[in-house]
N, C-alpha and C. Protein backbone atom coordinates (compact mmCIF):
# COMPACT_ATOMS: atom_id res chain seq x y z
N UNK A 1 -7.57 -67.76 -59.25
CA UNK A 1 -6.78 -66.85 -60.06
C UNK A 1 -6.13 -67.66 -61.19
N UNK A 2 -6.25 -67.09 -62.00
CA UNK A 2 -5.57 -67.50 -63.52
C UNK A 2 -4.22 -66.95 -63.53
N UNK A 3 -3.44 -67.75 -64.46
CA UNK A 3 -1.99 -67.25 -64.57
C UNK A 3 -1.74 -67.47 -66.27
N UNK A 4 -1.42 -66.53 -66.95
CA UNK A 4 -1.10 -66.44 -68.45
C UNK A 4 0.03 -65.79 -68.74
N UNK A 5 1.20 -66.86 -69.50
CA UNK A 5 2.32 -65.66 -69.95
C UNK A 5 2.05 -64.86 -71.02
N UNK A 6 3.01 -63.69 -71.08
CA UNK A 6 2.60 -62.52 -71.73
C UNK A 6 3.95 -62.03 -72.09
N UNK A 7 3.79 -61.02 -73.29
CA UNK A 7 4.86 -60.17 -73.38
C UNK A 7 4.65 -58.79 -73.55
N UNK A 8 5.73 -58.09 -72.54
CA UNK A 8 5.65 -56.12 -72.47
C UNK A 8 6.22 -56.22 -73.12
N UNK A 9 5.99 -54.60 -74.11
CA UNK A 9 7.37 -54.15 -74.82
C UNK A 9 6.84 -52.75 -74.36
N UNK A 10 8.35 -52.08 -74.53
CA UNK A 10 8.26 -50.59 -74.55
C UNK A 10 8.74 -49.99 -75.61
N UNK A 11 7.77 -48.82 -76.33
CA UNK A 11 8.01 -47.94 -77.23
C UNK A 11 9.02 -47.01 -76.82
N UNK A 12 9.93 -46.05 -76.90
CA UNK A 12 10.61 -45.01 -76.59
C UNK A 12 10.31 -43.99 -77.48
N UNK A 13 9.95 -43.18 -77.63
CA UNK A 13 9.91 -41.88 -78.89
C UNK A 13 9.64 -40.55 -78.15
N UNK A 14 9.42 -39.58 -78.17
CA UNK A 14 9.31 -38.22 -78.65
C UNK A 14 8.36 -37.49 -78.96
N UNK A 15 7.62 -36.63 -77.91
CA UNK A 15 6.20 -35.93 -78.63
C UNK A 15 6.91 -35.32 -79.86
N UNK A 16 5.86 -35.04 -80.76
CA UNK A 16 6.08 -34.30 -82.01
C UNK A 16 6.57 -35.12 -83.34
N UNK A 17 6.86 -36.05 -83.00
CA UNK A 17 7.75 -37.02 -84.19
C UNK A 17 6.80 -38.22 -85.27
N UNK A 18 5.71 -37.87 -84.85
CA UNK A 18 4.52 -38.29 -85.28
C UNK A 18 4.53 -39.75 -85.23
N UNK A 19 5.21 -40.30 -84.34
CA UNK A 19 4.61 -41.75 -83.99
C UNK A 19 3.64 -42.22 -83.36
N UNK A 20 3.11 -41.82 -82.37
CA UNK A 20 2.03 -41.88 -81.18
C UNK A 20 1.10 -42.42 -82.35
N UNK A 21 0.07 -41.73 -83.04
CA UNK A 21 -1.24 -41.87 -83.83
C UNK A 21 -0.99 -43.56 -84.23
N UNK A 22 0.14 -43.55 -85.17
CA UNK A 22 0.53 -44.42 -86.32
C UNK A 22 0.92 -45.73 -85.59
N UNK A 23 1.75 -45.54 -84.00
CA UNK A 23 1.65 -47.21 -83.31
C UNK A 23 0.19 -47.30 -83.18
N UNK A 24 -0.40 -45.91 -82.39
CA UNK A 24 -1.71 -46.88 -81.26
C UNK A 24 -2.70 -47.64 -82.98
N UNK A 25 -2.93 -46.69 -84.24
CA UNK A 25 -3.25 -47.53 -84.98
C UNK A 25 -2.75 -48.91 -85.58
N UNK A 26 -1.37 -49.32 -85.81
CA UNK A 26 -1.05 -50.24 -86.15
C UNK A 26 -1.29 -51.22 -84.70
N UNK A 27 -1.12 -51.02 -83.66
CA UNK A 27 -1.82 -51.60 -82.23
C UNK A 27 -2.66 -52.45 -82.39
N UNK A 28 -3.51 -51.38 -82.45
CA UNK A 28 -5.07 -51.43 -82.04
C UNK A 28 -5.93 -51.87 -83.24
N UNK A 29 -5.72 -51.51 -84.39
CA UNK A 29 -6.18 -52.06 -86.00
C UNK A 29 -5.57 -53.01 -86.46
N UNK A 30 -4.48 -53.20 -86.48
CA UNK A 30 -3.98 -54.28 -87.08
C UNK A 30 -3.13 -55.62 -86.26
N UNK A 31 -2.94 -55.27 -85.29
CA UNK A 31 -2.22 -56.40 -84.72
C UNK A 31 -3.15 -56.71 -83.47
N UNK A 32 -4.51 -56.41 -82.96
CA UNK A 32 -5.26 -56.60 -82.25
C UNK A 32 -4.82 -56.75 -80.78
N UNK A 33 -3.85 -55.93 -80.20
CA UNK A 33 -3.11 -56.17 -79.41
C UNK A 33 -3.99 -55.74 -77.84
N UNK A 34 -4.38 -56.57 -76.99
CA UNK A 34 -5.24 -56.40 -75.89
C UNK A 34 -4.73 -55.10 -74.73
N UNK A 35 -3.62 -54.74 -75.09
CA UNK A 35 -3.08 -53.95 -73.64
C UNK A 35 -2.39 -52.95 -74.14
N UNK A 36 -2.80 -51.27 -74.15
CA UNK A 36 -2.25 -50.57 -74.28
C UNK A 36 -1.85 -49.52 -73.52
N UNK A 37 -0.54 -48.93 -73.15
CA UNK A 37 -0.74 -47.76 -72.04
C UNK A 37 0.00 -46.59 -72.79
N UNK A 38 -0.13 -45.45 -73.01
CA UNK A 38 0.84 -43.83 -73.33
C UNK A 38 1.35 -43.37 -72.08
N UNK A 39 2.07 -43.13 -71.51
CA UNK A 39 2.92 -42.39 -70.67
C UNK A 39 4.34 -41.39 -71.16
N UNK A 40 3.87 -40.23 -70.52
CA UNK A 40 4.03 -38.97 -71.16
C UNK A 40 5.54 -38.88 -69.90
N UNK A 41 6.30 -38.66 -70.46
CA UNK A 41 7.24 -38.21 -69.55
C UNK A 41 7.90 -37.00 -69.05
N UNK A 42 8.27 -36.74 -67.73
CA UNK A 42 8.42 -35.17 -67.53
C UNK A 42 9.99 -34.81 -67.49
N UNK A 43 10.90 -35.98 -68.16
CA UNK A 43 11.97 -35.57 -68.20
C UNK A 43 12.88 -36.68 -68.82
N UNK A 44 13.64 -36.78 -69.94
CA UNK A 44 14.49 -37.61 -70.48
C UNK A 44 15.74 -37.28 -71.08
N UNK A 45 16.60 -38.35 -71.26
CA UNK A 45 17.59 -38.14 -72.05
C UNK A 45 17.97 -39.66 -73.30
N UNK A 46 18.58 -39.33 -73.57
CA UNK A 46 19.37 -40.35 -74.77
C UNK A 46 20.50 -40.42 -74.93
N UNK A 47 20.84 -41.13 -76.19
CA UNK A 47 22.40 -41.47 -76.37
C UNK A 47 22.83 -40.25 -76.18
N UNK A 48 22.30 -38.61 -76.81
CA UNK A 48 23.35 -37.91 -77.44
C UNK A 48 23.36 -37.09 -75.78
N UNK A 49 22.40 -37.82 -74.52
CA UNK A 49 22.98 -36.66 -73.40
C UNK A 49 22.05 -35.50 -73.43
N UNK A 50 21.71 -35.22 -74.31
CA UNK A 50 20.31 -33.74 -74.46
C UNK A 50 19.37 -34.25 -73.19
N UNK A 51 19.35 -33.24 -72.58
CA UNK A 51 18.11 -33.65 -71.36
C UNK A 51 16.54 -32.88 -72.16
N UNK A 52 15.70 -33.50 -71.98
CA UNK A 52 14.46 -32.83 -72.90
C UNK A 52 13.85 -32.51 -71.32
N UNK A 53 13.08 -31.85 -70.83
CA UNK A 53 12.23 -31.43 -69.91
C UNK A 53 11.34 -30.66 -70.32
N UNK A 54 10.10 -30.40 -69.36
CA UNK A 54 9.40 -29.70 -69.17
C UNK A 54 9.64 -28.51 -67.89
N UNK A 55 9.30 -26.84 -68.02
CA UNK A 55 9.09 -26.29 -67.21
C UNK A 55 7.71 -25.21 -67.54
N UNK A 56 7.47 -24.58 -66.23
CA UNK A 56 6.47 -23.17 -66.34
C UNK A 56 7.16 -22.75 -67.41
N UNK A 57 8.57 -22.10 -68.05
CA UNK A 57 8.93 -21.48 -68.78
C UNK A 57 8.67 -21.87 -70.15
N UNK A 58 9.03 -23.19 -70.14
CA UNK A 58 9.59 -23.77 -71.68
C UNK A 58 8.31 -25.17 -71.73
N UNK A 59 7.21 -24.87 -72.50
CA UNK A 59 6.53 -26.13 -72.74
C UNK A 59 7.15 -26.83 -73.84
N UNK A 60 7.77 -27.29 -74.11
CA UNK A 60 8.13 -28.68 -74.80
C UNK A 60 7.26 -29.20 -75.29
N UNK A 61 7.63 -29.80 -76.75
CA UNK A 61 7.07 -31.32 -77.12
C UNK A 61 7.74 -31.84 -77.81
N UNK A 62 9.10 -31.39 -77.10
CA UNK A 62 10.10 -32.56 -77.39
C UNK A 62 10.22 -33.45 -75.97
N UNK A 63 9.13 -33.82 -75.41
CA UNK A 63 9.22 -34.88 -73.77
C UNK A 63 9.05 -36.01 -74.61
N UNK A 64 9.59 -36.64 -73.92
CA UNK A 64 9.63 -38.38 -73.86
C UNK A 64 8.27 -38.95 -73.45
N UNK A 65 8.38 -39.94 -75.01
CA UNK A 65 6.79 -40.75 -74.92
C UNK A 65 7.19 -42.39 -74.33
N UNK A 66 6.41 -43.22 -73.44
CA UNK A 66 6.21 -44.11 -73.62
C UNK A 66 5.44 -44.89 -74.39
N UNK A 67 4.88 -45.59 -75.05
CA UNK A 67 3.98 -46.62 -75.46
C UNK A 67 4.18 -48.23 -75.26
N UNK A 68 3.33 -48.76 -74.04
CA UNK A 68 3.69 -50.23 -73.40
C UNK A 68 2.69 -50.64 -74.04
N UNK A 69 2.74 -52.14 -74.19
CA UNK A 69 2.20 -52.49 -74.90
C UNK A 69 2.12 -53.97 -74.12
N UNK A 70 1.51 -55.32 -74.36
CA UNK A 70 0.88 -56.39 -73.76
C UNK A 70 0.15 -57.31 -74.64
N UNK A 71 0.47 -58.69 -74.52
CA UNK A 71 0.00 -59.69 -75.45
C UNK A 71 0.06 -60.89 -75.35
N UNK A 72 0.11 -62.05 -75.76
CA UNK A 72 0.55 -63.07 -76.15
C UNK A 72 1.81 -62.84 -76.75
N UNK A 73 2.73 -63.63 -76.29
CA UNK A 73 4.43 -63.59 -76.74
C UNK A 73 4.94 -63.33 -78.34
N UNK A 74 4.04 -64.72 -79.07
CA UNK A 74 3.84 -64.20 -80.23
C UNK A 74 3.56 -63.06 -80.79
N UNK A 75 1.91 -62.54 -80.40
CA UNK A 75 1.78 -61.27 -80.80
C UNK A 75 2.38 -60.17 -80.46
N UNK A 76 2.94 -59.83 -79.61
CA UNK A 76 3.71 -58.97 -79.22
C UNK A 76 4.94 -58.92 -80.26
N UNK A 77 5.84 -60.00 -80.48
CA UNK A 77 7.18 -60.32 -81.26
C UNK A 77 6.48 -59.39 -82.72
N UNK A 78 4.90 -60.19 -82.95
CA UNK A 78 5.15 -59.66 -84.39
C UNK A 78 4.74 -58.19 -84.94
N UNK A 79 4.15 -57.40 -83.44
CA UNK A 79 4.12 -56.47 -83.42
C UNK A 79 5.31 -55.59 -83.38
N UNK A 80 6.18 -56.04 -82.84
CA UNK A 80 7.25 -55.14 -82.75
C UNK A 80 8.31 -54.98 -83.95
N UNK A 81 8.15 -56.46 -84.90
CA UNK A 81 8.67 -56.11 -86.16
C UNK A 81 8.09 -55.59 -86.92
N UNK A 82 7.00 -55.36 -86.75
CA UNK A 82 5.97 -54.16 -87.59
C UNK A 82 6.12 -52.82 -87.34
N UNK A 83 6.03 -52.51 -86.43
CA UNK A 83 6.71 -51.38 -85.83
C UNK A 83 8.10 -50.70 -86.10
N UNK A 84 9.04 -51.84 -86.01
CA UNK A 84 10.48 -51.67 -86.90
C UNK A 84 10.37 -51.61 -88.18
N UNK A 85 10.08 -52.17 -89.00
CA UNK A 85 10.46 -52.21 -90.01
C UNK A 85 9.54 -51.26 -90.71
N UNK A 86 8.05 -50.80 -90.58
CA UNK A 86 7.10 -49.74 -90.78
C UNK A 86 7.57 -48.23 -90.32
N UNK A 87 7.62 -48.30 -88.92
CA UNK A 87 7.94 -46.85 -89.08
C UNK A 87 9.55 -46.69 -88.32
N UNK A 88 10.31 -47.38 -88.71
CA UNK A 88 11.58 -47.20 -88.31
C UNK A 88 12.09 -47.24 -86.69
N UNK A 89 11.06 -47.83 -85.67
CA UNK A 89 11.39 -47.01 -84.56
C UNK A 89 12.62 -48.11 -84.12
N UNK A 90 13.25 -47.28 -83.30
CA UNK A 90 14.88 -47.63 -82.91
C UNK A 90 14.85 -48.38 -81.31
N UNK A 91 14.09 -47.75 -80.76
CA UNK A 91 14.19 -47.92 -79.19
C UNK A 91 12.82 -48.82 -78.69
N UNK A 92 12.95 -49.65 -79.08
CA UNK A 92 11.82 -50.73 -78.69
C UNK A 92 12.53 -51.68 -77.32
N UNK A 93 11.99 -52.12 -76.44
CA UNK A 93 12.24 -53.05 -75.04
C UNK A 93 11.34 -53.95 -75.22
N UNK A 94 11.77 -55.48 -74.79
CA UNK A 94 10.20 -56.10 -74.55
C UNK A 94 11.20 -56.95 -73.32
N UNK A 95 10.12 -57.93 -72.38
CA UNK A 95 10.71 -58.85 -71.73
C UNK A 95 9.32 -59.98 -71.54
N UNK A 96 9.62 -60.89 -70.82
CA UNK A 96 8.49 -61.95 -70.60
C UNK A 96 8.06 -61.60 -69.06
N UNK A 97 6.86 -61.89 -68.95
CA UNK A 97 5.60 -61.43 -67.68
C UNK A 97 4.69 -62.50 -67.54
N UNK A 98 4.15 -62.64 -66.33
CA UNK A 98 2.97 -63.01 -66.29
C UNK A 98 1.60 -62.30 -65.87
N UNK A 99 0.79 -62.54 -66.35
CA UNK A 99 -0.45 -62.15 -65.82
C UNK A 99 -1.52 -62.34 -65.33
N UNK A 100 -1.94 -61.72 -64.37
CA UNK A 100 -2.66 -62.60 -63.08
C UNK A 100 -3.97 -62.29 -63.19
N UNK A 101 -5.23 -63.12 -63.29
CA UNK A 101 -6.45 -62.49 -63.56
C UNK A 101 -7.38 -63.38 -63.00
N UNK A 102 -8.68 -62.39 -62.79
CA UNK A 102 -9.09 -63.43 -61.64
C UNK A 102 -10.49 -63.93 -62.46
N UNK A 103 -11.05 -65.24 -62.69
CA UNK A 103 -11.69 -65.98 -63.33
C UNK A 103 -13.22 -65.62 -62.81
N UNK A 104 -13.98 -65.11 -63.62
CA UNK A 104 -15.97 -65.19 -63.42
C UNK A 104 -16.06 -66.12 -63.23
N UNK A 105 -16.70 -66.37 -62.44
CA UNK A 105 -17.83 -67.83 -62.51
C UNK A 105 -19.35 -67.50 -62.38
């Protein structure tokens, strides 16, 4: 087994707010970033306390988006100031990881 450090970050945003398209392209086209995941959430809140949900009644697309993301430390860092400073986003997370992978021979 191989061991490589890495860095997560997490996106925070909002169906409807038109970020989704515009990270996974800046991602995936321009910062060549190896690890991507979307996770759709079925219930959030924020600073202002608004709970966003989903029910049978009320489909929403105001639910809470994830976008995780995975890299080399570097690439990750310079992804995320691309991300800031491109499309404004506010609620970015990252921390340091390792990753465990198991070697072909």
């Amino acid at each position: 087994m191989t061991t490589t450090d890495i860095k997560i970050a997490r996106v925070y945003t909002m169906e409807g707010r038109d970020h989704l398209d515009r990270v996974l392209n800046i991602l995936r086209d321009e910062e060549k970033i190896i690890g991507v995941t979307v996770m759709r959430g079925i219930a959030g809140m924020g600073m202002s306390g608004e709970i966003h949900t989903s029910s049978l009644l009320d489909l929403s697309l105001e639910l809470p988006l994830i976008i995780e993301f995975y890299d080399e430390p570097l690439k990750v860092e310079k992804a995320i100031h691309e991300l800031q400073s491109r499309l404004k986003l506010k609620h970015i997370v990252s921390w340091a990881a390792t990753a465990h992978t198991h070697s072909i021979s």
